[in-house]
N, C-alpha and C. Protein backbone atom coordinates (compact mmCIF):
# COMPACT_ATOMS: atom_id res chain seq x y z
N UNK A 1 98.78 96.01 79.73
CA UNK A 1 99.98 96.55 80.30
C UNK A 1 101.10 95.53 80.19
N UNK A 2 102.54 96.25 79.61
CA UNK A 2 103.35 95.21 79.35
C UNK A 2 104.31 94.71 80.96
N UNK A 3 104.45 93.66 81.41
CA UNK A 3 104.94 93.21 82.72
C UNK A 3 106.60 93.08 82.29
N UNK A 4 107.09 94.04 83.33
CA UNK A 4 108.47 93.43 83.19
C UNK A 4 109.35 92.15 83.51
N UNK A 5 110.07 91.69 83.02
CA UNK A 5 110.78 90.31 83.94
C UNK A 5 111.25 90.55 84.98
N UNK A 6 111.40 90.50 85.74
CA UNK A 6 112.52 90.38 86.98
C UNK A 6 113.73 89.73 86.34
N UNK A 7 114.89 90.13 86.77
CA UNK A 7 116.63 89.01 86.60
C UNK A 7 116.99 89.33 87.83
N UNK A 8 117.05 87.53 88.13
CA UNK A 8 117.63 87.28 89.43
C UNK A 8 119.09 87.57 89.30
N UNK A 9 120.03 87.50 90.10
CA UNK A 9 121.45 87.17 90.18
C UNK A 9 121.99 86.16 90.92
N UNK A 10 122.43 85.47 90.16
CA UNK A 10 123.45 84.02 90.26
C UNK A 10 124.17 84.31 90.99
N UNK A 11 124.77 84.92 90.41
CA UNK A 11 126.61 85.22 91.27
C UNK A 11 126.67 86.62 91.60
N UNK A 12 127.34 87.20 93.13
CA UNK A 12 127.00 87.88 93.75
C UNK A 12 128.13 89.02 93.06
N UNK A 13 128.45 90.13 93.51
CA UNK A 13 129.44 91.18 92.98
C UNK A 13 129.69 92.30 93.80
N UNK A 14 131.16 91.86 94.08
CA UNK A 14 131.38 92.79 95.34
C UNK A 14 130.69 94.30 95.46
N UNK A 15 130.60 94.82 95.97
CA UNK A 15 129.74 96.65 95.75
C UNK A 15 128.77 96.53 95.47
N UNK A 16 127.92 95.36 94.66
CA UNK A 16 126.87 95.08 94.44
C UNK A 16 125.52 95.36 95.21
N UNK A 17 124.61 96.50 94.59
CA UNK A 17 123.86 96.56 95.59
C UNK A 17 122.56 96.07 94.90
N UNK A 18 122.02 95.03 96.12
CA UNK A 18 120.02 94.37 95.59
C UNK A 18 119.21 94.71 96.46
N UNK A 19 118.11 93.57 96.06
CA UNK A 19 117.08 93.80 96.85
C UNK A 19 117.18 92.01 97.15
N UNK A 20 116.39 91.45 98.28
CA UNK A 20 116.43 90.34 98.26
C UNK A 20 114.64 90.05 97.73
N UNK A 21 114.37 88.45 98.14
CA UNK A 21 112.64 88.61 98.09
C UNK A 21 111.78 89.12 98.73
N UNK A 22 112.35 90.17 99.83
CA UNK A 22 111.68 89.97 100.65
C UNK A 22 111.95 91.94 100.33
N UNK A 23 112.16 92.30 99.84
CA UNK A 23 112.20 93.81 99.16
C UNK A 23 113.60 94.30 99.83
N UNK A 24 114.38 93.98 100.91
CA UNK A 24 114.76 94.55 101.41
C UNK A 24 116.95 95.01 100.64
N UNK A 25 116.74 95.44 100.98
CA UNK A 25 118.18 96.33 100.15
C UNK A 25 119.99 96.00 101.54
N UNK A 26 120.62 95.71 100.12
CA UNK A 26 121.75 94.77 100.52
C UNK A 26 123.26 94.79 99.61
N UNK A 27 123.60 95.17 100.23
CA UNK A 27 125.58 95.65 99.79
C UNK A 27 125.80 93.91 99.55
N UNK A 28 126.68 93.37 98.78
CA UNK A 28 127.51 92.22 98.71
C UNK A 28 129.01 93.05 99.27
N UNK A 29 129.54 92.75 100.44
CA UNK A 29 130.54 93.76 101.60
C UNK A 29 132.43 92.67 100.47
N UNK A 30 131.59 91.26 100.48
CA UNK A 30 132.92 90.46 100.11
C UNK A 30 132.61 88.76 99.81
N UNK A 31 133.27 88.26 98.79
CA UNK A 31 132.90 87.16 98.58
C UNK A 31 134.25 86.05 98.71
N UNK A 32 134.39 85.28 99.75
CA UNK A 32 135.92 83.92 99.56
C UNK A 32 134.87 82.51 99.44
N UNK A 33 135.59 82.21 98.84
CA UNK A 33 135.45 80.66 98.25
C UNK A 33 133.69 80.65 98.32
N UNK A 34 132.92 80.05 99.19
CA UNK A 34 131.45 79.79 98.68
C UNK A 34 130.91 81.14 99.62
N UNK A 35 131.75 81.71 100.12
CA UNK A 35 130.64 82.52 101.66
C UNK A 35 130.47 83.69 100.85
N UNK A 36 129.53 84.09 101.03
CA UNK A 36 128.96 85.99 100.64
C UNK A 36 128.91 86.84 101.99
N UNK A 37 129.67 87.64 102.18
CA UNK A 37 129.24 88.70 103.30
C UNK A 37 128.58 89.53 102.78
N UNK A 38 127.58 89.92 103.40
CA UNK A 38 126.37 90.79 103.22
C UNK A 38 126.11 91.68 104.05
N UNK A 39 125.91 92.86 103.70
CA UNK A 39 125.43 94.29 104.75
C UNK A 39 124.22 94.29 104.18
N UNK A 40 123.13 94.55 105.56
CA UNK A 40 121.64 95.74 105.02
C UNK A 40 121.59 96.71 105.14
N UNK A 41 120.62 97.21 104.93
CA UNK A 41 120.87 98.67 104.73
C UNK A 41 120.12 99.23 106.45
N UNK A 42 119.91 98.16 106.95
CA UNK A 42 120.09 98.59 108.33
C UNK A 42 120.30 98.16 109.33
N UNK A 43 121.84 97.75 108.51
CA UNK A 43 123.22 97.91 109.40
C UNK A 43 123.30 96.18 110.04
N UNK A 44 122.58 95.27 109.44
CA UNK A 44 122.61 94.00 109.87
C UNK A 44 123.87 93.44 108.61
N UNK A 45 124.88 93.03 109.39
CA UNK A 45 125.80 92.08 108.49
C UNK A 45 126.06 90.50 108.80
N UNK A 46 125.71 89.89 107.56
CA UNK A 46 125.58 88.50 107.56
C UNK A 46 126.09 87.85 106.52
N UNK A 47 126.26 86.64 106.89
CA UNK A 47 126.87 85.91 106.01
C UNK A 47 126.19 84.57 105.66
N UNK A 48 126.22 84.51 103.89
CA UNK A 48 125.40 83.24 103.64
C UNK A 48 126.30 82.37 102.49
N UNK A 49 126.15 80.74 102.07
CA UNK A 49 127.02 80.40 101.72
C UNK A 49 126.52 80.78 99.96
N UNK A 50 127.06 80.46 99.27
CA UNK A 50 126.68 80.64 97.49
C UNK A 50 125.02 79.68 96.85
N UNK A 51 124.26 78.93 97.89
CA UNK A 51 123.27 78.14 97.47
C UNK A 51 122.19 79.14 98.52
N UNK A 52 122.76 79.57 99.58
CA UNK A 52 121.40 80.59 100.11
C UNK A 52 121.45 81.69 99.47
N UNK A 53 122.29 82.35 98.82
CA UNK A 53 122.80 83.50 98.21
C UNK A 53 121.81 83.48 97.14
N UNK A 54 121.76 82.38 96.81
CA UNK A 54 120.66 81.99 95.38
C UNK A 54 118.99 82.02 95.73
N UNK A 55 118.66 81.37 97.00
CA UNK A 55 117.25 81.50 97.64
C UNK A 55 116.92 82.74 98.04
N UNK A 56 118.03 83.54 97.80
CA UNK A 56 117.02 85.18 98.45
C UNK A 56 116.44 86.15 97.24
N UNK A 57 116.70 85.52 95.80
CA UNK A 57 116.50 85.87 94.57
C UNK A 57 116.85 87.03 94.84
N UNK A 58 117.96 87.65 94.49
CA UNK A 58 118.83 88.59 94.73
C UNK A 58 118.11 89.24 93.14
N UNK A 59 118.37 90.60 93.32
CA UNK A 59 117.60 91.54 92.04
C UNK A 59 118.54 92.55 92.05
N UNK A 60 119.04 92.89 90.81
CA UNK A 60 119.96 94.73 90.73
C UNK A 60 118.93 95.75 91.42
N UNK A 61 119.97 96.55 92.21
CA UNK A 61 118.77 97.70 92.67
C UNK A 61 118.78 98.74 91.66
N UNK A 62 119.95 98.89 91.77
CA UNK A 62 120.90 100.58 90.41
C UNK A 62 121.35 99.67 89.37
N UNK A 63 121.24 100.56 88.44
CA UNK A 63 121.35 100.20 87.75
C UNK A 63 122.44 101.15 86.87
């Protein structure tokens, strides 16, 4: 069976919707200078700087 890659995402994109590592599904709401605001999809909004943004191995959901 052929395994697909995963592609993480580097850099975040506003409307952008992922998954983090942890499966869970996530709007990028707005991005200034290093901070990412982040919505889940249930309804938790947070904010992380551009190097945690990178530790949650962010994944395209839609494609």
């Amino acid at each position: 069976m052929k395994q697909l890659a995963v592609r993480y995402v580097e850099q975040p994109v506003v409307g952008g919707i992922y998954r983090d590592k942890t499966g869970s599904s996530l709007v990028v709401v707005n991005v200034v200078g290093n901070k990412v605001l982040l919505e889940y999809a249930n309804g938790t909004i947070t904010t992380v700087d551009i190097d945690n943004w990178q530790l949650l191995y962010p994944e395209l959901a839609a494609y």
